[in-house]
C-alpha atoms as a PDB file:
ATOM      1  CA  UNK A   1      -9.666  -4.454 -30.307  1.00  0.00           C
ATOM      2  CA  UNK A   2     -11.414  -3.997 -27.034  1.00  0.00           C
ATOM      3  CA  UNK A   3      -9.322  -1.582 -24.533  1.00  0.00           C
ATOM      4  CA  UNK A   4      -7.623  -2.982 -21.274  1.00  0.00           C
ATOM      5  CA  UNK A   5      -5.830  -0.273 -19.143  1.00  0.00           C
ATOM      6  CA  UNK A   6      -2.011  -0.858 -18.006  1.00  0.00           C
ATOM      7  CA  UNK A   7      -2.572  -2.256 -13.941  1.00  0.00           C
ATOM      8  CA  UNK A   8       1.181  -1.526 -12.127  1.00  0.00           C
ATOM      9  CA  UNK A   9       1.738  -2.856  -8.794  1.00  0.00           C
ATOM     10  CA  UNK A  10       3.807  -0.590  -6.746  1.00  0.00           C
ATOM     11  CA  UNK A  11       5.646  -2.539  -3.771  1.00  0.00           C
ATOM     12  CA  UNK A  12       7.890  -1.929  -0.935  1.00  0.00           C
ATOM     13  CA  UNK A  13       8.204  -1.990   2.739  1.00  0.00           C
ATOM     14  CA  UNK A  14       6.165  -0.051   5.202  1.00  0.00           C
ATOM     15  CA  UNK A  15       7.912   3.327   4.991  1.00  0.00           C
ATOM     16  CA  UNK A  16       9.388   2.529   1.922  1.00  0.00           C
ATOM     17  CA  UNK A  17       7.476   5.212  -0.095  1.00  0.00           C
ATOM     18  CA  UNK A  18       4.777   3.179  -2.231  1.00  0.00           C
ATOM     19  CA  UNK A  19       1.720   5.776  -1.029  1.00  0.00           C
ATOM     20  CA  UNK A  20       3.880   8.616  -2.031  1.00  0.00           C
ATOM     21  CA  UNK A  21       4.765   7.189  -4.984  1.00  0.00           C
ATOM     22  CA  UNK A  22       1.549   5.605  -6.488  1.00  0.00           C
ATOM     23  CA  UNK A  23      -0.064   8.655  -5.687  1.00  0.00           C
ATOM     24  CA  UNK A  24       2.824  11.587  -7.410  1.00  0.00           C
ATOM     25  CA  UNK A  25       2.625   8.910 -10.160  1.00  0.00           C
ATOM     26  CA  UNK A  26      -1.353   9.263 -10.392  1.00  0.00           C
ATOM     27  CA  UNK A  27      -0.889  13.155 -10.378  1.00  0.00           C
ATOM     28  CA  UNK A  28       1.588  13.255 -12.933  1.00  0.00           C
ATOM     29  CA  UNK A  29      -0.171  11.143 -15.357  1.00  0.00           C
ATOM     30  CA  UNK A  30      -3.365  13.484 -14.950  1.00  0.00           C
ATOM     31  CA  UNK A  31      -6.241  11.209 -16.748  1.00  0.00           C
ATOM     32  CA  UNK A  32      -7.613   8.254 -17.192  1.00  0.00           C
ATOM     33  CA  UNK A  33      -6.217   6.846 -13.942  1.00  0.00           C
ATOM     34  CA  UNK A  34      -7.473   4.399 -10.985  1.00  0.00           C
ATOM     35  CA  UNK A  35      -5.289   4.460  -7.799  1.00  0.00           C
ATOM     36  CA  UNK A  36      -6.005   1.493  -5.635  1.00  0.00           C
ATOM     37  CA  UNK A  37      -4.429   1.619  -2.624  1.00  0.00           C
ATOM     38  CA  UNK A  38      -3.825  -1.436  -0.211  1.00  0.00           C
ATOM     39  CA  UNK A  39      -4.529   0.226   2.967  1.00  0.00           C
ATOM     40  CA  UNK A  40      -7.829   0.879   1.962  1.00  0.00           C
ATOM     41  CA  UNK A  41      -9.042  -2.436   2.598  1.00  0.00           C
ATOM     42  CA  UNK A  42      -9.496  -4.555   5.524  1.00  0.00           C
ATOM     43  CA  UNK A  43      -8.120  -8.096   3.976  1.00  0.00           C
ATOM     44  CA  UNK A  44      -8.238 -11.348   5.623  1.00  0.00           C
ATOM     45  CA  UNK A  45      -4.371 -12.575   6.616  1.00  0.00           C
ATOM     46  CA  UNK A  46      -2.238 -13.301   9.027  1.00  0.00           C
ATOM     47  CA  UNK A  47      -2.855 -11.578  12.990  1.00  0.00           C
ATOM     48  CA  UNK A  48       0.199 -11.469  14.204  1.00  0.00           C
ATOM     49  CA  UNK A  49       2.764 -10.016  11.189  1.00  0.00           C
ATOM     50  CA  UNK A  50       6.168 -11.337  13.139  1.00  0.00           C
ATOM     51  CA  UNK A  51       4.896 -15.028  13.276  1.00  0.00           C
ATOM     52  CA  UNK A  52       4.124 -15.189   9.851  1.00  0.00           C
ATOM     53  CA  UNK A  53       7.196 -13.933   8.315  1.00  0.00           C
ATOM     54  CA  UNK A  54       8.689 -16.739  10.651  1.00  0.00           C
ATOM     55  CA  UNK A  55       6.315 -19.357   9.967  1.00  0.00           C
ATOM     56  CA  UNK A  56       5.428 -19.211   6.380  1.00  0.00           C
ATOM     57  CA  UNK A  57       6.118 -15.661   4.667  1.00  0.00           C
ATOM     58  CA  UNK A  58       3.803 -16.739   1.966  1.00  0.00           C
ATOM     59  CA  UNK A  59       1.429 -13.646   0.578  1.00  0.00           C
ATOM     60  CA  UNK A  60      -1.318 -16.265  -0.515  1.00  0.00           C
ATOM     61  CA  UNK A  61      -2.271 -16.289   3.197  1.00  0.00           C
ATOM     62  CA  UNK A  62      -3.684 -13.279   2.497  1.00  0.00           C
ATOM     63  CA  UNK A  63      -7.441 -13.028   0.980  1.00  0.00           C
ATOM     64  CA  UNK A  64      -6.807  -9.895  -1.316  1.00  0.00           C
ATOM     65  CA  UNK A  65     -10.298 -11.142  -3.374  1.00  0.00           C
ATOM     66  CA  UNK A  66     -11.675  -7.602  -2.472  1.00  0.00           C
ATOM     67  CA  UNK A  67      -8.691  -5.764  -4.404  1.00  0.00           C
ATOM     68  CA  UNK A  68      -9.253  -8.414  -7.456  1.00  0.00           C
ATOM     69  CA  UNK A  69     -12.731  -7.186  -7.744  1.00  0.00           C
ATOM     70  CA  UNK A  70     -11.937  -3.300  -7.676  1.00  0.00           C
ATOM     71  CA  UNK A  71      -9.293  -4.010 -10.516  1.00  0.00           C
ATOM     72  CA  UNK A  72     -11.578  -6.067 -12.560  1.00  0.00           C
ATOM     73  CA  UNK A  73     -14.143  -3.489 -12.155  1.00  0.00           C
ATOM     74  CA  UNK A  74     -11.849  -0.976 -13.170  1.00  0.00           C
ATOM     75  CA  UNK A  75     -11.027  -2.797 -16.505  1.00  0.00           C
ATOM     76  CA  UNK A  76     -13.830  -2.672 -17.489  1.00  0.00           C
ATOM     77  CA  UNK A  77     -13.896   1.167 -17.456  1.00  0.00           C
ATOM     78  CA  UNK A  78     -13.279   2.516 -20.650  1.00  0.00           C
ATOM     79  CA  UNK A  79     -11.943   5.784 -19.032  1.00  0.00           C
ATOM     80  CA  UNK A  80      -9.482   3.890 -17.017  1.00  0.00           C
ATOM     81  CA  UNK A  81      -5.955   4.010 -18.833  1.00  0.00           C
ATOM     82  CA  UNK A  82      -4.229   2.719 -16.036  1.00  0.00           C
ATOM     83  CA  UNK A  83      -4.668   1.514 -12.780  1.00  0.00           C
ATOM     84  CA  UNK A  84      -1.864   1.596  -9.995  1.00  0.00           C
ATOM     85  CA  UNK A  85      -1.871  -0.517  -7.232  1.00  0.00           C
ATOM     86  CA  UNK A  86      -0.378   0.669  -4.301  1.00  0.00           C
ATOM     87  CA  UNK A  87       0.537  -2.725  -3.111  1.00  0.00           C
ATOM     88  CA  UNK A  88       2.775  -4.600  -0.706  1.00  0.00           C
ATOM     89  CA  UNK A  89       2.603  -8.040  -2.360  1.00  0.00           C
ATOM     90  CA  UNK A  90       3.859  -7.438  -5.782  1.00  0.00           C
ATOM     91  CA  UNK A  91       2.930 -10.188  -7.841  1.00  0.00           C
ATOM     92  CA  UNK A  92       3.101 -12.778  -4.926  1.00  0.00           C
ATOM     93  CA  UNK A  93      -0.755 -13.351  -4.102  1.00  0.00           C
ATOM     94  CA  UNK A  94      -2.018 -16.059  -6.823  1.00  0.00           C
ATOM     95  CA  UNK A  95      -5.336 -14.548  -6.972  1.00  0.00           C
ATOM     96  CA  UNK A  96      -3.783 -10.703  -8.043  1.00  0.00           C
ATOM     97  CA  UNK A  97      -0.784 -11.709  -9.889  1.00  0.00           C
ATOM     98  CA  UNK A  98      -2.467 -12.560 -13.348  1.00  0.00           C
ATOM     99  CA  UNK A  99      -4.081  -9.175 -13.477  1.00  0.00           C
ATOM    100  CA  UNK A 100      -0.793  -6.979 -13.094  1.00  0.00           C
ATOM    101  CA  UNK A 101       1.397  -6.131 -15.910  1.00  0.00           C
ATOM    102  CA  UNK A 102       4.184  -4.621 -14.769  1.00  0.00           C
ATOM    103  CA  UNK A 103       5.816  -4.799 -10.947  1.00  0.00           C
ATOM    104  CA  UNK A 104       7.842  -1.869  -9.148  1.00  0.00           C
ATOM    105  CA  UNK A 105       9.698  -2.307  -6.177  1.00  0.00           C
ATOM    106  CA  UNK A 106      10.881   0.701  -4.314  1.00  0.00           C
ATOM    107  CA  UNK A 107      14.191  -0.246  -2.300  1.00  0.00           C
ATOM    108  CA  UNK A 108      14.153   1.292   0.542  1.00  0.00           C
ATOM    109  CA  UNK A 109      17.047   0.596   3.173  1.00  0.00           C
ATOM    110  CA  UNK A 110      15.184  -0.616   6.500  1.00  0.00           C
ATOM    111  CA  UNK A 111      16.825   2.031   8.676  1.00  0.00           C
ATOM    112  CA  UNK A 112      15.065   4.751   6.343  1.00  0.00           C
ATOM    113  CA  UNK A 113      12.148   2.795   5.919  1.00  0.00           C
ATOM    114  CA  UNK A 114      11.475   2.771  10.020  1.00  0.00           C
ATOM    115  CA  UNK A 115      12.654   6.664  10.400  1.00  0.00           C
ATOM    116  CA  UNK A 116       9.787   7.335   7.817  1.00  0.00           C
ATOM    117  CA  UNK A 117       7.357   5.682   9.832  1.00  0.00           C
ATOM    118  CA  UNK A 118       8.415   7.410  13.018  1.00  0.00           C
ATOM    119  CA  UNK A 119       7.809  10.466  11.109  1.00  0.00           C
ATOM    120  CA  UNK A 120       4.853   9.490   9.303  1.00  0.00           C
ATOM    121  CA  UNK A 121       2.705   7.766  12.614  1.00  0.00           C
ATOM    122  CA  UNK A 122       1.290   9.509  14.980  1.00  0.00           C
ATOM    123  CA  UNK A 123       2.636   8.834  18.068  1.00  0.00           C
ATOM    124  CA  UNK A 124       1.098   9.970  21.559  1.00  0.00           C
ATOM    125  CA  UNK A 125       4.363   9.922  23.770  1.00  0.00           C
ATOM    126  CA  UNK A 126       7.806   8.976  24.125  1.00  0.00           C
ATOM    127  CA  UNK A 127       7.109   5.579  25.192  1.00  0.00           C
ATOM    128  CA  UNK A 128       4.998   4.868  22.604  1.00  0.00           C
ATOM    129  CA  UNK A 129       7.590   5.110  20.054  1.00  0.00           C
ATOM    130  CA  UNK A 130      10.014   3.273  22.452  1.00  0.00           C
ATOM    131  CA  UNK A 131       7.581   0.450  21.871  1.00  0.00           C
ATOM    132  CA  UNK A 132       7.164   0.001  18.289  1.00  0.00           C
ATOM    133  CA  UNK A 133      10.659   0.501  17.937  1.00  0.00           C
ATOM    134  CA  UNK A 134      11.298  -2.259  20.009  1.00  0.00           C
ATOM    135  CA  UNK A 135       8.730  -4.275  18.304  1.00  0.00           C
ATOM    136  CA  UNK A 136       9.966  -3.625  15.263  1.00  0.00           C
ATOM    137  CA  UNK A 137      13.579  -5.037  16.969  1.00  0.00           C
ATOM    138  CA  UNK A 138      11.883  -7.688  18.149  1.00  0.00           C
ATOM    139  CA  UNK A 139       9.826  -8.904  15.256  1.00  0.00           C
ATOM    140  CA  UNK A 140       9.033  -6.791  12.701  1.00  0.00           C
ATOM    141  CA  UNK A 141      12.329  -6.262  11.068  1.00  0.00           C
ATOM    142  CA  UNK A 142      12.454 -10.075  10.717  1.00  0.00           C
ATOM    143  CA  UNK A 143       9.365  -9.520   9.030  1.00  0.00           C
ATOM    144  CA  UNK A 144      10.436  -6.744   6.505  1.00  0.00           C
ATOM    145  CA  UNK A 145      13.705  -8.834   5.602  1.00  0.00           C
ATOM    146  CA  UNK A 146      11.712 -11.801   4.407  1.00  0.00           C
ATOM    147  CA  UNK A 147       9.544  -9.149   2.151  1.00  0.00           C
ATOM    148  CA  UNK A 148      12.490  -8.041   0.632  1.00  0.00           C
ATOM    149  CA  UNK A 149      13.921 -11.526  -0.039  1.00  0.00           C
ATOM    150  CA  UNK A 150      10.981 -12.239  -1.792  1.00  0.00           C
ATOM    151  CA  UNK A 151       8.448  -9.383  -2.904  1.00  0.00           C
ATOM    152  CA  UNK A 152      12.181  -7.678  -4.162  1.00  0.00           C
ATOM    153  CA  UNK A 153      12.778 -10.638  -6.480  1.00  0.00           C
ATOM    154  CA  UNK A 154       9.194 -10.564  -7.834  1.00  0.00           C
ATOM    155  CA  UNK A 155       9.441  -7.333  -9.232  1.00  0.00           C
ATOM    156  CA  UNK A 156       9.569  -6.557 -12.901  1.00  0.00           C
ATOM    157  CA  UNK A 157      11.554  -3.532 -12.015  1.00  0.00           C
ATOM    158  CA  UNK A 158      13.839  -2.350  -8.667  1.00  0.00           C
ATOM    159  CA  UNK A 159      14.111   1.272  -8.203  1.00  0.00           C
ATOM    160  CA  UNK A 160      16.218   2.695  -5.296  1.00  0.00           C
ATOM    161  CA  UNK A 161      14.662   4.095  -2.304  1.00  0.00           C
ATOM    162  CA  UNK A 162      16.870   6.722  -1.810  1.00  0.00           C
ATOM    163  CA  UNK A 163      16.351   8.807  -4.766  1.00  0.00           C
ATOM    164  CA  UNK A 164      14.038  11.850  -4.679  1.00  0.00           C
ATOM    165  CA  UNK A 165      10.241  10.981  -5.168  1.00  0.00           C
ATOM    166  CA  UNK A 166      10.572  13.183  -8.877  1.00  0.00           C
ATOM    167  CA  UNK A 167      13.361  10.513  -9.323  1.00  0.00           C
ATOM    168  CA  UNK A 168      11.755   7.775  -8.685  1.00  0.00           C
ATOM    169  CA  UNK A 169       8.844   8.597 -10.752  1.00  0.00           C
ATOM    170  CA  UNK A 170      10.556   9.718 -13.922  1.00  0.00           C
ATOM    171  CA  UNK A 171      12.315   6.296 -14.138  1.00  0.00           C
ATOM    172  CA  UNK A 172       8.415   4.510 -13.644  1.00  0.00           C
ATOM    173  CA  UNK A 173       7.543   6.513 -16.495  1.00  0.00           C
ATOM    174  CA  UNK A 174      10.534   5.681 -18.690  1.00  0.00           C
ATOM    175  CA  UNK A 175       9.917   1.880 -17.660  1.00  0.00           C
ATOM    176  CA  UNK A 176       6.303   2.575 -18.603  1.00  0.00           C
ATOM    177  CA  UNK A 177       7.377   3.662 -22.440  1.00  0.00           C
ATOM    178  CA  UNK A 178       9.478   1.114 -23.293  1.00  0.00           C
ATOM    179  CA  UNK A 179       7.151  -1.733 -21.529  1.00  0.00           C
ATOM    180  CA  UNK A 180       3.969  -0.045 -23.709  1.00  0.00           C
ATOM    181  CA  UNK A 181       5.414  -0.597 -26.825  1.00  0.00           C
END
């Protein structure tokens, strides 16, 4: 029986801890392990994030072909156990969603989802954070809701936001017994 490593797509919204998670996940499972994360890649989509979520909030308008081909590579690996995909999209991009076999969504409440990327970004002044908090009033949070309406109800598995990152990744790992099986 030829080998094919377990590929989990970890999901939420920006500042919703999928980095931190996919990567304390990675650590804790020690070998064998390919962390792909979507950041990493400069995909064809969408230019302006507000007027999609407005116009069409559908993930396929997004080219993630370059992601497809770092996972198939990856299966191939016999070293590779598992491969995590630190991933916005869940399993809502036609050309990903046949390679992943199980889907996590972190639920992050917005208002701690945009206080983590305060925190996180690195912003120059005063007004600059003005800004993209105002942006984000304007047209991003429209753009978040629509993720969670649908990239939520994708998921294989919802795990609250809120909990402690050792939390969160002891319940991945109890979801990733019983799914192995």
């Amino acid at each position: 029986m030829k080998h094919k490593p377990y590929v989990i797509s970890i999901a939420a919204v920006s500042g919703g801890g999928k980095t931190a998670v996919a990567k304390h996940l990675a650590a804790k499972w020690n070998k064998g392990v390919q962390l792909i994360h979507f950041d990493d890649y400069e995909l064809k989509g969408p230019h302006h994030f507000g007027e999609w979520a407005k116009n069409s909030g559908d993930y396929n308008d997004w080219d993630v072909l370059p992601i497809v081909v770092d996972i198939c590579s990856s299966l191939e690996n016999p070293a590779v156990e598992i491969i995590i995909l630190d991933y916005p999209f869940s399993t809502l991009n036609t050309q990903l969603q046949h390679l992943i076999d199980l889907s996590i969504y972190i639920d992050t409440p917005l208002d701690i989802a945009m206080a983590r990327r305060i925190v996180r970004d690195e912003f120059s002044s005063i007004t600059e954070i003005r800004t993209n908090c105002q942006s984000y009033l304007n047209e991003g949070r429209r753009a978040y809701q629509v993720m969670v309406e649908k990239v939520k109800t994708s998921a294989d598995i919802v795990i609250d936001g809120t909990l402690q990152l050792e939390e969160i990744t002891a319940r991945i790992f109890t979801n990733i017994k019983q799914e192995r099986k």
